[in-house]
PDB file of N, CA and C in Angstrom:
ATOM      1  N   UNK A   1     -16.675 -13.143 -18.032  1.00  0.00           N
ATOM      2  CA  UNK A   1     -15.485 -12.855 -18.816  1.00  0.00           C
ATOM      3  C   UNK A   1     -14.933 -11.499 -18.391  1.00  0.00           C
ATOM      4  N   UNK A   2     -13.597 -11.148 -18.052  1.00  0.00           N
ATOM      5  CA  UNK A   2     -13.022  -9.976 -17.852  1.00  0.00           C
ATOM      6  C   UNK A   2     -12.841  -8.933 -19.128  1.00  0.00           C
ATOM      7  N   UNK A   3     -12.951  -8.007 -19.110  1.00  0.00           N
ATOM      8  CA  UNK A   3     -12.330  -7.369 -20.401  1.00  0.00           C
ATOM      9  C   UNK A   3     -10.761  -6.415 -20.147  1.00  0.00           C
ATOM     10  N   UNK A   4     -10.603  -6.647 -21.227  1.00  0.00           N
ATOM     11  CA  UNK A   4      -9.338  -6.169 -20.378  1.00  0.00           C
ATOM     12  C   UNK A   4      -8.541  -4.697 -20.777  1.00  0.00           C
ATOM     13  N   UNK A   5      -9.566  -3.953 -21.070  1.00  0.00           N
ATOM     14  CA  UNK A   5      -9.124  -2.603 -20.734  1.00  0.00           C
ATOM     15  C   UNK A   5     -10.027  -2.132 -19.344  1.00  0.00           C
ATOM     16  N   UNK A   6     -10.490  -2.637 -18.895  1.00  0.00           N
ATOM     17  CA  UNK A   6     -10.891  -2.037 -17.595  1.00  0.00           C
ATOM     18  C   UNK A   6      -9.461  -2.247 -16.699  1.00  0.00           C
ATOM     19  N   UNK A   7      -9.382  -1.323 -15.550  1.00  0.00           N
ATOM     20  CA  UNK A   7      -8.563  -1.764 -14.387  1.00  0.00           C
ATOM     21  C   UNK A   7      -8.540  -2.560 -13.783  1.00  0.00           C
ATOM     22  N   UNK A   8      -7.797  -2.932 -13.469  1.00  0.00           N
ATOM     23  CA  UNK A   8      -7.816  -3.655 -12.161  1.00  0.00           C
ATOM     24  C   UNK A   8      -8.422  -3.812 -11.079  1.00  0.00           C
ATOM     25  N   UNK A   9      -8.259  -2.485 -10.315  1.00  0.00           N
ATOM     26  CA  UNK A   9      -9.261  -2.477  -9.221  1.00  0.00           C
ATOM     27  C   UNK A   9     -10.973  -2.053  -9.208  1.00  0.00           C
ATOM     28  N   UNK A  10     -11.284  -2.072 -10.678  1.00  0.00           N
ATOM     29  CA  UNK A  10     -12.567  -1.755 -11.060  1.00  0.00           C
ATOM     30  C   UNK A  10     -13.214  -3.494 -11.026  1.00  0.00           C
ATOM     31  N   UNK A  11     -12.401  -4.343 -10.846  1.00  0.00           N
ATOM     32  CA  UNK A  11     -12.684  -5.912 -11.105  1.00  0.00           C
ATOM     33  C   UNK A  11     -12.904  -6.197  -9.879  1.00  0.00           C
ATOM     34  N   UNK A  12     -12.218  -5.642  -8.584  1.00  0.00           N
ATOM     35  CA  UNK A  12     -12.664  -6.414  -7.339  1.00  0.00           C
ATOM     36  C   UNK A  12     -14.336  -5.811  -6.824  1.00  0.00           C
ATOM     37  N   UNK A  13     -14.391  -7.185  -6.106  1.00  0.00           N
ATOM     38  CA  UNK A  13     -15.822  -6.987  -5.475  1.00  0.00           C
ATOM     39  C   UNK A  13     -16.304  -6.121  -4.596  1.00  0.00           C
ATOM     40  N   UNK A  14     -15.316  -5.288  -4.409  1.00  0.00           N
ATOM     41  CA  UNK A  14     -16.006  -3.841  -3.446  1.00  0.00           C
ATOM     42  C   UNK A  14     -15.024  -2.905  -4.035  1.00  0.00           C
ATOM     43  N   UNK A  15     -15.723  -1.475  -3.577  1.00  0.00           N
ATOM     44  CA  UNK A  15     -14.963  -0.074  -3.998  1.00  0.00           C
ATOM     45  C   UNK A  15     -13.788   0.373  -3.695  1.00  0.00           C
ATOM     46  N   UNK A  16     -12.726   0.385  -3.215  1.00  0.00           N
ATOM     47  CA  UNK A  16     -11.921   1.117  -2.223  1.00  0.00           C
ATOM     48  C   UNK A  16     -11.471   2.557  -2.742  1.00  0.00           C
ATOM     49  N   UNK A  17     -12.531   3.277  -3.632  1.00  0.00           N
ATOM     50  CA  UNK A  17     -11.652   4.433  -3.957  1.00  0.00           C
ATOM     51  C   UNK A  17     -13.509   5.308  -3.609  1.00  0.00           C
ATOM     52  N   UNK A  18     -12.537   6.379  -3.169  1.00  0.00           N
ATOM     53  CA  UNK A  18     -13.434   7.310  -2.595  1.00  0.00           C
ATOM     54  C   UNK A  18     -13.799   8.654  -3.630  1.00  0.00           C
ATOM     55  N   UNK A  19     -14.954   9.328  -3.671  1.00  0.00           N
ATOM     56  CA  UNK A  19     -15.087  10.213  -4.513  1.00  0.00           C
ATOM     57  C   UNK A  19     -14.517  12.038  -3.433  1.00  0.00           C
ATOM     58  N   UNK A  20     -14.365  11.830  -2.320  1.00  0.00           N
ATOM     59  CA  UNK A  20     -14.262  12.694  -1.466  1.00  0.00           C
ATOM     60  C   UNK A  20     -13.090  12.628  -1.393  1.00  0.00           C
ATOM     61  N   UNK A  21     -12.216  14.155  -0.998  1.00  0.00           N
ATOM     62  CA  UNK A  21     -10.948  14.604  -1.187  1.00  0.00           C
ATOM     63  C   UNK A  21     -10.895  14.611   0.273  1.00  0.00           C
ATOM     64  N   UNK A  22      -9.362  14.353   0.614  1.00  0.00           N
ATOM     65  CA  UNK A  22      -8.844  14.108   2.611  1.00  0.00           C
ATOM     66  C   UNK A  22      -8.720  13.282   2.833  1.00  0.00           C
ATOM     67  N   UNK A  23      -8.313  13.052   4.356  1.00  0.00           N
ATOM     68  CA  UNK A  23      -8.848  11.516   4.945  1.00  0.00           C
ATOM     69  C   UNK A  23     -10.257  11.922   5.769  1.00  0.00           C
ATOM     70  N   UNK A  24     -10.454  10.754   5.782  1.00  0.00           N
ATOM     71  CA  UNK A  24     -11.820  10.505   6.090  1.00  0.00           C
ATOM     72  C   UNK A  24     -11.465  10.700   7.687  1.00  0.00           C
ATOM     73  N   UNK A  25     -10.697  10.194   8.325  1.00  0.00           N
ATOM     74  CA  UNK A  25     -10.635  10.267   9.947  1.00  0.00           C
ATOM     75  C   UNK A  25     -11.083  11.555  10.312  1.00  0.00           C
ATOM     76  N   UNK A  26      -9.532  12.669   9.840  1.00  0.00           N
ATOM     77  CA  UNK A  26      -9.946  14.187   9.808  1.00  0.00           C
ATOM     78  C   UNK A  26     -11.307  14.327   9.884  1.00  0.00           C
ATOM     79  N   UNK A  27     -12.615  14.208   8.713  1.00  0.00           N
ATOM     80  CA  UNK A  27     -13.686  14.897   8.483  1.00  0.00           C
ATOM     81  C   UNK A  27     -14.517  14.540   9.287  1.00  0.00           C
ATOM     82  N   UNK A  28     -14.346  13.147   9.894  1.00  0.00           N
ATOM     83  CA  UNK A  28     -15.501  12.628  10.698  1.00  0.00           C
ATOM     84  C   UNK A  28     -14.865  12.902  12.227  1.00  0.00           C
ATOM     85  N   UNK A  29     -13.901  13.166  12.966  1.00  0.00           N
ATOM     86  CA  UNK A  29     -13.297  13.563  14.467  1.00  0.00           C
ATOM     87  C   UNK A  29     -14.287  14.392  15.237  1.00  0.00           C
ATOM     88  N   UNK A  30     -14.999  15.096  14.626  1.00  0.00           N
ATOM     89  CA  UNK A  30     -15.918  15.886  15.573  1.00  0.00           C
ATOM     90  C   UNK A  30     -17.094  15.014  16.144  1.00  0.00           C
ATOM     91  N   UNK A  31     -17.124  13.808  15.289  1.00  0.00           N
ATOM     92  CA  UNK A  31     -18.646  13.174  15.459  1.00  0.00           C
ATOM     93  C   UNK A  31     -18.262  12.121  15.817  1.00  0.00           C
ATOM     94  N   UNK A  32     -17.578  11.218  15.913  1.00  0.00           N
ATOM     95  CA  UNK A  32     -16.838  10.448  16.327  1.00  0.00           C
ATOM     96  C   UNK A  32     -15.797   9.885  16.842  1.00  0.00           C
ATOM     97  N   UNK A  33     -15.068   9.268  18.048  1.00  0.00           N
ATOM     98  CA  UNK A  33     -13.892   8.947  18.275  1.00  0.00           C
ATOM     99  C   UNK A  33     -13.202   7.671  18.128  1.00  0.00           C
ATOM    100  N   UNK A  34     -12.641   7.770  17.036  1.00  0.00           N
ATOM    101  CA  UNK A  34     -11.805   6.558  15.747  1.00  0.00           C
ATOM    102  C   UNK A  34     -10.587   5.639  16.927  1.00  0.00           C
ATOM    103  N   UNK A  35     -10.550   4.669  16.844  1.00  0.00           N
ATOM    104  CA  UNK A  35      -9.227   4.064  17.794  1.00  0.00           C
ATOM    105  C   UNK A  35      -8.127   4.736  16.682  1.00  0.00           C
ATOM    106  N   UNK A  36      -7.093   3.785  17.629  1.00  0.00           N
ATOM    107  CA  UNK A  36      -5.837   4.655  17.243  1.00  0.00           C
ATOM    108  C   UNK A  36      -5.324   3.953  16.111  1.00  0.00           C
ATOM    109  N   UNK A  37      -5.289   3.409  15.754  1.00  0.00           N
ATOM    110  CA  UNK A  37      -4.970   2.398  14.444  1.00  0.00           C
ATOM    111  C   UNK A  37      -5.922   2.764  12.747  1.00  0.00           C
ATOM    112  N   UNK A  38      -6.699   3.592  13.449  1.00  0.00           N
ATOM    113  CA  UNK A  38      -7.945   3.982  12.126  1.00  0.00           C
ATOM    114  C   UNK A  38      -7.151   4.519  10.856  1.00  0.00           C
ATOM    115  N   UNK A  39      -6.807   3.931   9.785  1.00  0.00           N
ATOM    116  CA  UNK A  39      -6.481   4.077   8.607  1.00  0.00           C
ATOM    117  C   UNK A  39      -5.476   4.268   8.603  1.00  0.00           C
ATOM    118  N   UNK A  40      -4.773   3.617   9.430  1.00  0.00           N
ATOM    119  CA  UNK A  40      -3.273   2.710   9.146  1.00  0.00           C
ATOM    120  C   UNK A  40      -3.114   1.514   8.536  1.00  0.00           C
ATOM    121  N   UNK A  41      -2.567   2.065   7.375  1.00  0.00           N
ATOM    122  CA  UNK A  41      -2.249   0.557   6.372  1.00  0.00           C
ATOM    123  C   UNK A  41      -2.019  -0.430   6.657  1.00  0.00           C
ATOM    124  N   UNK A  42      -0.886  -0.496   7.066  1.00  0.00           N
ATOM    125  CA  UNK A  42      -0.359  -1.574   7.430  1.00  0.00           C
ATOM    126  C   UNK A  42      -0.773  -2.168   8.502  1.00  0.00           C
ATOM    127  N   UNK A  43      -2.135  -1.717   9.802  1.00  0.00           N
ATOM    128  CA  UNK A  43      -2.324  -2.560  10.927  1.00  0.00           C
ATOM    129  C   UNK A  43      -3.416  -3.065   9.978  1.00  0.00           C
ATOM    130  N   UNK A  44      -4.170  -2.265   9.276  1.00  0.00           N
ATOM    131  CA  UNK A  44      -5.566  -2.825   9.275  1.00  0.00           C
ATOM    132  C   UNK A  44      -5.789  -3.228   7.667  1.00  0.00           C
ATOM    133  N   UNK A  45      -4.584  -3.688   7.126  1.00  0.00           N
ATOM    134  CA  UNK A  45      -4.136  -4.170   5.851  1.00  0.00           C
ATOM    135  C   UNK A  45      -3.151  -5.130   5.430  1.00  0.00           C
ATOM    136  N   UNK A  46      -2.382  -5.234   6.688  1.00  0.00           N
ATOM    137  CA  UNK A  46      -1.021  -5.639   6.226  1.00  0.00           C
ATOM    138  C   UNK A  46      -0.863  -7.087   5.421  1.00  0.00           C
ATOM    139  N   UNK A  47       0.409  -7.098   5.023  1.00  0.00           N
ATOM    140  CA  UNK A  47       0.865  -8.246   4.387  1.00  0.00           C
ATOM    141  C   UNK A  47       1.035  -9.325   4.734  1.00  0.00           C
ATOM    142  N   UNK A  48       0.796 -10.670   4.441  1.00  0.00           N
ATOM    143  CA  UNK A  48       0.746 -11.694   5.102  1.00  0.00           C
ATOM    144  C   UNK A  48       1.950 -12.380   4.856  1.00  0.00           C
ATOM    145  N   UNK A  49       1.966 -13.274   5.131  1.00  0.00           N
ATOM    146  CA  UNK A  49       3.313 -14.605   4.580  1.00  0.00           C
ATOM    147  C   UNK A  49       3.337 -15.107   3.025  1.00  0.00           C
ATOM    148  N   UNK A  50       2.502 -15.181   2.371  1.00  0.00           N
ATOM    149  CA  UNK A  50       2.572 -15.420   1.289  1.00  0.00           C
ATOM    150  C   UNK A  50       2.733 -14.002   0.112  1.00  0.00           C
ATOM    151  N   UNK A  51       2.633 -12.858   0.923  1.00  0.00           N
ATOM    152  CA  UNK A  51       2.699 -11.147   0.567  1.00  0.00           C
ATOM    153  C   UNK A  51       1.008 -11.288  -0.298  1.00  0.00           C
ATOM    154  N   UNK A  52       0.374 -11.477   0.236  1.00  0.00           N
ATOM    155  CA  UNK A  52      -0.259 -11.187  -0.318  1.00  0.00           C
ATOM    156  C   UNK A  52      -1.381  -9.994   0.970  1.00  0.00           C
ATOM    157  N   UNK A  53      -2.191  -9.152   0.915  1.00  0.00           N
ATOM    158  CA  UNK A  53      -2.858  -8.369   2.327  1.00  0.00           C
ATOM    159  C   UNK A  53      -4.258  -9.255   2.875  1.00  0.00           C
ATOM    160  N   UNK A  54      -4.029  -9.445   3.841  1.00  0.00           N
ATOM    161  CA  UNK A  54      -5.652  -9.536   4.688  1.00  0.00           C
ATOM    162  C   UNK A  54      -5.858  -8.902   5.408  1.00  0.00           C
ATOM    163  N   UNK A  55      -6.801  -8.727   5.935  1.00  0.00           N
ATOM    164  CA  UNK A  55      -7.574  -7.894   7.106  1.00  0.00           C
ATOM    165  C   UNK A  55      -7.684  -8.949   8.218  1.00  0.00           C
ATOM    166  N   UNK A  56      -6.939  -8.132   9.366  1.00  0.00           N
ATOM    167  CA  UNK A  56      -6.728  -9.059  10.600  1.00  0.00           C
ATOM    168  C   UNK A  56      -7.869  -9.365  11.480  1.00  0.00           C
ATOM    169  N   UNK A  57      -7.909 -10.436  12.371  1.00  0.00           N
ATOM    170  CA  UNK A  57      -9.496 -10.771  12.882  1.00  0.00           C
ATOM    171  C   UNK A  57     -10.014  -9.282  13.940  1.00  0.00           C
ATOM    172  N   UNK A  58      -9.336  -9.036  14.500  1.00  0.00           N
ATOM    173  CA  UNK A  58      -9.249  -7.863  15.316  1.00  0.00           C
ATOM    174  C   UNK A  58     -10.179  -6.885  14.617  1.00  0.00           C
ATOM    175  N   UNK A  59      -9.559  -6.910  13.140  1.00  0.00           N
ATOM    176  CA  UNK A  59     -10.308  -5.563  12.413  1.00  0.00           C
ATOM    177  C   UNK A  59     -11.837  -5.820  11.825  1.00  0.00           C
ATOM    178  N   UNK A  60     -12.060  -7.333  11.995  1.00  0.00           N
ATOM    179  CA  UNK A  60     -13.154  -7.445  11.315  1.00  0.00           C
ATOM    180  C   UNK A  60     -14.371  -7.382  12.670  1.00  0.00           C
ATOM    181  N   UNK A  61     -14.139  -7.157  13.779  1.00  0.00           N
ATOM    182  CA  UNK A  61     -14.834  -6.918  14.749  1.00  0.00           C
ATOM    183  C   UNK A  61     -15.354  -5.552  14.578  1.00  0.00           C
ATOM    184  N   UNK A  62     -14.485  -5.100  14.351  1.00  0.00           N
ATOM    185  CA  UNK A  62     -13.944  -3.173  14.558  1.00  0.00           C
ATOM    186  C   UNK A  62     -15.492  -2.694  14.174  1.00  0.00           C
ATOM    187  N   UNK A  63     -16.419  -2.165  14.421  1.00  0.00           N
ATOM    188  CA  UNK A  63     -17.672  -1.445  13.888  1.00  0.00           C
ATOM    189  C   UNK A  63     -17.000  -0.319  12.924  1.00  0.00           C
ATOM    190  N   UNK A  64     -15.684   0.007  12.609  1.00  0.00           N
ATOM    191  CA  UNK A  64     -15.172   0.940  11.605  1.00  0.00           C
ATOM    192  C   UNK A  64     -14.659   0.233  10.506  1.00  0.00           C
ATOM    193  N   UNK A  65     -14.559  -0.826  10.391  1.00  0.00           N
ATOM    194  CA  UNK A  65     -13.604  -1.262   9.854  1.00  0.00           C
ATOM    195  C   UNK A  65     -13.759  -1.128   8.216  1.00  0.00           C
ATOM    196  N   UNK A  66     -15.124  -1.049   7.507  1.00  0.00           N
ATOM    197  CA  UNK A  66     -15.268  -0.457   6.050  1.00  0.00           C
ATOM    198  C   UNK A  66     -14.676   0.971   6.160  1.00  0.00           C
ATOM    199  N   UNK A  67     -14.851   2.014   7.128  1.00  0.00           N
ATOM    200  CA  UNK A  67     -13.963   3.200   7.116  1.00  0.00           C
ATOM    201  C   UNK A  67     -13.332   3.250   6.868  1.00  0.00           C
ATOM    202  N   UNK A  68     -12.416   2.761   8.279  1.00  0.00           N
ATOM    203  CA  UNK A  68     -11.181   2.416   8.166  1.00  0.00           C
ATOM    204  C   UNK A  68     -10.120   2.204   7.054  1.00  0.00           C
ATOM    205  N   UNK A  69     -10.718   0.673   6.335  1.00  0.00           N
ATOM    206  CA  UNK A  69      -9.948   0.600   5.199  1.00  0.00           C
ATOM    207  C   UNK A  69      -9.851   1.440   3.950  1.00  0.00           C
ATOM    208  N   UNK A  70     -11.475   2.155   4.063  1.00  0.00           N
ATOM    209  CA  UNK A  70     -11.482   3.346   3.004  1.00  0.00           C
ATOM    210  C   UNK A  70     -10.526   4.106   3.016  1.00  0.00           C
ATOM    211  N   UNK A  71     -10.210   4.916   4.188  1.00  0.00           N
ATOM    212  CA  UNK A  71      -9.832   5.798   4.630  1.00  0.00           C
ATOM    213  C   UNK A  71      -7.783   5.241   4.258  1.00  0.00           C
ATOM    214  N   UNK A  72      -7.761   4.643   4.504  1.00  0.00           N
ATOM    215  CA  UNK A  72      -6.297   3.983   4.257  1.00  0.00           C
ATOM    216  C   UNK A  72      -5.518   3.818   2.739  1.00  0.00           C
ATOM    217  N   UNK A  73      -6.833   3.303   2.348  1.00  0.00           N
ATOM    218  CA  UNK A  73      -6.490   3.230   0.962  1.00  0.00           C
ATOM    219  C   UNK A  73      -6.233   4.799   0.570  1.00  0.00           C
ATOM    220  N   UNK A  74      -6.963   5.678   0.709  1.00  0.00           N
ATOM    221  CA  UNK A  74      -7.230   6.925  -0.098  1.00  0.00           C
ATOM    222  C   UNK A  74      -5.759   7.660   0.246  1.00  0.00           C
ATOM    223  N   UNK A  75      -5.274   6.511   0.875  1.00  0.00           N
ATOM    224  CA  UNK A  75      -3.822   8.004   0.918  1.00  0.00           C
ATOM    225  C   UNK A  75      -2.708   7.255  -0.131  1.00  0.00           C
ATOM    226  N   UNK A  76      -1.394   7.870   0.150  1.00  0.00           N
ATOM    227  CA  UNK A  76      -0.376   7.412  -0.496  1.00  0.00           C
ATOM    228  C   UNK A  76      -0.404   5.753  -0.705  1.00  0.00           C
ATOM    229  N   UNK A  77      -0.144   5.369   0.399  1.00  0.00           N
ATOM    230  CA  UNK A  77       0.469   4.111   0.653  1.00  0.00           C
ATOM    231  C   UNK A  77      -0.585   3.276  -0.049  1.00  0.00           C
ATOM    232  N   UNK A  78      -2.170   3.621  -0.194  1.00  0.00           N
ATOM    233  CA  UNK A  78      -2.961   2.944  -0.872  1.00  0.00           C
ATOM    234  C   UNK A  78      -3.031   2.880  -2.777  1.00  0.00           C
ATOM    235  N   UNK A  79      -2.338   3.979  -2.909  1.00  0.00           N
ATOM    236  CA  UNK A  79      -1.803   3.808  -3.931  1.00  0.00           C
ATOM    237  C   UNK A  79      -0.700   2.874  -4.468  1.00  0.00           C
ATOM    238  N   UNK A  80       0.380   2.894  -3.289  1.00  0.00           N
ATOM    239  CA  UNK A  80       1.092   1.790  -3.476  1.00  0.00           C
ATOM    240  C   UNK A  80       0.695   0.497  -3.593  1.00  0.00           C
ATOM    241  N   UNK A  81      -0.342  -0.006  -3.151  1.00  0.00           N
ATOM    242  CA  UNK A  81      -1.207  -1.412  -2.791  1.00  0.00           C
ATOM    243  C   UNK A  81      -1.942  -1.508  -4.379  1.00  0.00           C
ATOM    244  N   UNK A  82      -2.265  -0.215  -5.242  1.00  0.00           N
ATOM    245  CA  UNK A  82      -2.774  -0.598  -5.933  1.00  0.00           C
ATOM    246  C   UNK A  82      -1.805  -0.884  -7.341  1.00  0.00           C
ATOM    247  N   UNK A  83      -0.468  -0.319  -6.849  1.00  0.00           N
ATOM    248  CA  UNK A  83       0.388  -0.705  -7.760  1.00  0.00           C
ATOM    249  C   UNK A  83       1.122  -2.322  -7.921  1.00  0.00           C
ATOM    250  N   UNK A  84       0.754  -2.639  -6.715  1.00  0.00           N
ATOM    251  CA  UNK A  84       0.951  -3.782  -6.221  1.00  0.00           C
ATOM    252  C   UNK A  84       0.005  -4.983  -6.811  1.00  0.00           C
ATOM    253  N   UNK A  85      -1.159  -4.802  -7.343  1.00  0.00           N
ATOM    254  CA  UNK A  85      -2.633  -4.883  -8.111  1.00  0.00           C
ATOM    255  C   UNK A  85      -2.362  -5.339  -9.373  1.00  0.00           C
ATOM    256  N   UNK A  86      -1.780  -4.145  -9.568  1.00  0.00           N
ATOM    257  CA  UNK A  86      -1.112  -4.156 -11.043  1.00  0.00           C
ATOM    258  C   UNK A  86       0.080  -4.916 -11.317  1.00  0.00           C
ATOM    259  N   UNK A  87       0.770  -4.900 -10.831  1.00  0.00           N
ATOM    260  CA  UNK A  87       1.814  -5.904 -10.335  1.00  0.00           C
ATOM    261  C   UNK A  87       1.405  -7.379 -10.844  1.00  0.00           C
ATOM    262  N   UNK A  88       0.633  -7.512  -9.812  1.00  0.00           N
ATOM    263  CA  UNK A  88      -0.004  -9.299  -9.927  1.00  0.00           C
ATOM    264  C   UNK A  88      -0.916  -9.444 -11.151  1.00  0.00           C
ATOM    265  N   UNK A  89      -1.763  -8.679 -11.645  1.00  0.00           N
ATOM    266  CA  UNK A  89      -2.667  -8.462 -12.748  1.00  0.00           C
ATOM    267  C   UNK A  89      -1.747  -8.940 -14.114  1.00  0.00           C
ATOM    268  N   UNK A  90      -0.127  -8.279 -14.594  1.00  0.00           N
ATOM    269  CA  UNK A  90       0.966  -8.591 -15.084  1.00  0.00           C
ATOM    270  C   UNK A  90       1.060 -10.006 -15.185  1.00  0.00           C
ATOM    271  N   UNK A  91       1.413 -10.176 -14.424  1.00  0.00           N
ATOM    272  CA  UNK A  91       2.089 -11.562 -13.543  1.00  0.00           C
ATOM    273  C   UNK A  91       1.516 -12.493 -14.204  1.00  0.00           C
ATOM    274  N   UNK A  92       0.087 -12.546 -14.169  1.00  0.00           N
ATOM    275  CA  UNK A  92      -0.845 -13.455 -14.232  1.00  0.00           C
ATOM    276  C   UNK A  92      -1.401 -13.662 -15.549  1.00  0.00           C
ATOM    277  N   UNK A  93      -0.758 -12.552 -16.248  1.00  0.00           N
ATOM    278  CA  UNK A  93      -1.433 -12.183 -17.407  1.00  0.00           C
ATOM    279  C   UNK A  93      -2.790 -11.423 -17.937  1.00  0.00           C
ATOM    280  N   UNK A  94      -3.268 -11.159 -17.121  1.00  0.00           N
ATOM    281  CA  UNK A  94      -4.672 -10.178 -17.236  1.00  0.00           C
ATOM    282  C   UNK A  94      -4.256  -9.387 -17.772  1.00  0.00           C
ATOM    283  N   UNK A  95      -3.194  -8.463 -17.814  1.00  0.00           N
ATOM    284  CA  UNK A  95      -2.646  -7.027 -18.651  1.00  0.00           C
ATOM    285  C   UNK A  95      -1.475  -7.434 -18.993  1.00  0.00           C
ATOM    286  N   UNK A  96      -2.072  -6.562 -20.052  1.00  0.00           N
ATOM    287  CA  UNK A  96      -0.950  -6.577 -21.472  1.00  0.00           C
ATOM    288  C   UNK A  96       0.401  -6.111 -20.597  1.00  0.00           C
ATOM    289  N   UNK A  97       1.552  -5.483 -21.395  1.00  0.00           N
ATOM    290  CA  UNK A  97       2.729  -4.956 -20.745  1.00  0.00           C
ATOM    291  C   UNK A  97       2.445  -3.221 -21.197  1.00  0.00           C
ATOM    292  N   UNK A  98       1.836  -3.029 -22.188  1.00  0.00           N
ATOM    293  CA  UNK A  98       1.455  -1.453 -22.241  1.00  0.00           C
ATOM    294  C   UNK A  98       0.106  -1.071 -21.601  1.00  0.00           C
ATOM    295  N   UNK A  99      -0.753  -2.019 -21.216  1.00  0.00           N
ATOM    296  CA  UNK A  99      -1.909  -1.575 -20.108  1.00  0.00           C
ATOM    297  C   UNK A  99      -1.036  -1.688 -18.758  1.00  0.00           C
ATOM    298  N   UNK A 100      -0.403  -2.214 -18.141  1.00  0.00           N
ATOM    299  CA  UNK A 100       0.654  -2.173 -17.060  1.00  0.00           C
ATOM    300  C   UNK A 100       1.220  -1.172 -16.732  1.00  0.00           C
ATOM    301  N   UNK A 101       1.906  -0.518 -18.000  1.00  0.00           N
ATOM    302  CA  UNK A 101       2.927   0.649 -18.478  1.00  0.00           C
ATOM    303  C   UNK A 101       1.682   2.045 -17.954  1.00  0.00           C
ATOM    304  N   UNK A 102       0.462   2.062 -18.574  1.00  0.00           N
ATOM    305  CA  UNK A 102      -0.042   3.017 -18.256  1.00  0.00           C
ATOM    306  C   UNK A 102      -0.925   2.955 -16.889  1.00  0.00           C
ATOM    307  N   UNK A 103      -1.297   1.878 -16.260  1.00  0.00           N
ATOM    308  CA  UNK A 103      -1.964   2.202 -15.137  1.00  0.00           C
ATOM    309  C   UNK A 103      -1.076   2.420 -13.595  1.00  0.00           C
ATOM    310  N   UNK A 104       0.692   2.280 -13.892  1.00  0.00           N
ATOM    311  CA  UNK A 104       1.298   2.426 -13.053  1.00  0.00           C
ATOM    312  C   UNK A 104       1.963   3.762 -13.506  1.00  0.00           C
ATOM    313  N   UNK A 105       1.858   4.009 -14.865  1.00  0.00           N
ATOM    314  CA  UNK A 105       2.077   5.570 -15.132  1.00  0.00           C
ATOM    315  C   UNK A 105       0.824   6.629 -14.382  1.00  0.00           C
ATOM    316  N   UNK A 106      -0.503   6.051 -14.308  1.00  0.00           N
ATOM    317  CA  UNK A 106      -1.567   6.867 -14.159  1.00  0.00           C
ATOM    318  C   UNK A 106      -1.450   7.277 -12.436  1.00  0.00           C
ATOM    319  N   UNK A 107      -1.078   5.798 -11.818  1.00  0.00           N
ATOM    320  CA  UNK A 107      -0.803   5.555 -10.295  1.00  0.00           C
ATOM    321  C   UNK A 107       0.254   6.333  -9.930  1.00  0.00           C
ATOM    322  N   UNK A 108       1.378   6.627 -10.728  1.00  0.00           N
ATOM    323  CA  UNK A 108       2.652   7.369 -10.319  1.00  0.00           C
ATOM    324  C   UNK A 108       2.497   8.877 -10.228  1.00  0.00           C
ATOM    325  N   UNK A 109       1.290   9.006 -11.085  1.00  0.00           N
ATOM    326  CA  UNK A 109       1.273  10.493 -11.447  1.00  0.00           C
ATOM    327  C   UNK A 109       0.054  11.099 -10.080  1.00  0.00           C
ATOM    328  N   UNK A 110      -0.695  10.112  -9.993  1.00  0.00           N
ATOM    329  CA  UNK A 110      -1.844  10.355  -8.296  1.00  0.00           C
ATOM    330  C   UNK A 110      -1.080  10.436  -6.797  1.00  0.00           C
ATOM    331  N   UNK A 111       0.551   9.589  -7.021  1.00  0.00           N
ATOM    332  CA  UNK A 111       0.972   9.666  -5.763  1.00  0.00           C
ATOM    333  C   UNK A 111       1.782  11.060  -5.979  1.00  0.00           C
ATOM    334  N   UNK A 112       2.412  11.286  -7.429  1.00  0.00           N
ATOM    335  CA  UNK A 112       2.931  12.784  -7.044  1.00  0.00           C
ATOM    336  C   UNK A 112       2.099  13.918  -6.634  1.00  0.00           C
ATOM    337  N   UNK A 113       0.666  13.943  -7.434  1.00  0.00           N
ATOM    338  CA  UNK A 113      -0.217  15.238  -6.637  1.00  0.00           C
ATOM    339  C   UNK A 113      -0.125  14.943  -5.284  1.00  0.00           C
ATOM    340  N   UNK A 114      -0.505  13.829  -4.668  1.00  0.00           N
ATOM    341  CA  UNK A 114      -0.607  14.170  -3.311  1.00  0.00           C
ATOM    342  C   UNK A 114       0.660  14.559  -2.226  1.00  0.00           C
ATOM    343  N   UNK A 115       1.769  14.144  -2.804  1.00  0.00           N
ATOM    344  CA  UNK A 115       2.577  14.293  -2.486  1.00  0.00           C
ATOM    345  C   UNK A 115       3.128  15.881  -2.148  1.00  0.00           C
ATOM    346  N   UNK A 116       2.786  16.539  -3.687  1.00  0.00           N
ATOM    347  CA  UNK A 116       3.050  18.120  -3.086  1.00  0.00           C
ATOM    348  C   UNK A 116       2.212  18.718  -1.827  1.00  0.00           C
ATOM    349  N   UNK A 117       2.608  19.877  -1.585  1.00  0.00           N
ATOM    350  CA  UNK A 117       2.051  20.605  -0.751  1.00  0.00           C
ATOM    351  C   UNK A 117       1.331  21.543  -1.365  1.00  0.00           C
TER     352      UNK A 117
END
């Protein structure tokens, strides 16, 4: 059974939120050399035909590819994906319209910190 003041993305079957501040590419460059696509959203996330995201076969080879997507999510644009979450969560009815109201208020307010300088 779901409950439904938890989030959204606390319901899927793996983590994508990181407890470490940055990107991850940055911290790990000295010890490793990342291809060029490493925690780009949209290659190693993008949207499909039905809009919904998969992970392309390419990426599931990738020996980075749990990085990778970590690392992608943790920025802006992964915020957007999770508003997108919320979005469908709505939709579907899992959340109310004032649990909606606040987890895209909570999401709006994570993309403005990062946003400043």
């Amino acid at each position: 059974m779901i409950c439904r003041t938890s989030k959204v993305w606390e319901l899927l079957p793996f983590r994508i939120e990181s407890q470490s501040s940055g990107n991850q590419k940055e911290m790990n460059d000295t010890h490793e050399k990342y291809p060029d696509c490493f925690g780009h959203l949209e290659t190693v996330f993008p949207k499909g035909s039905d809009d919904l995201r998969n992970t392309p076969e390419r990426c599931l080879e990738c020996a980075y590819k749990t990085a990778c997507l970590r690392s992608a999510m943790e920025g802006s644009d992964g915020l957007k994906v999770r508003g997108e979450i919320v979005d469908r969560a709505y939709q579907s009815g899992i959340l109310s319209f004032f649990q909606r109201w606040s987890q895209k208020k909570n999401l709006q307010r994570r993309l403005n910190k990062k946003m400043k300088p």
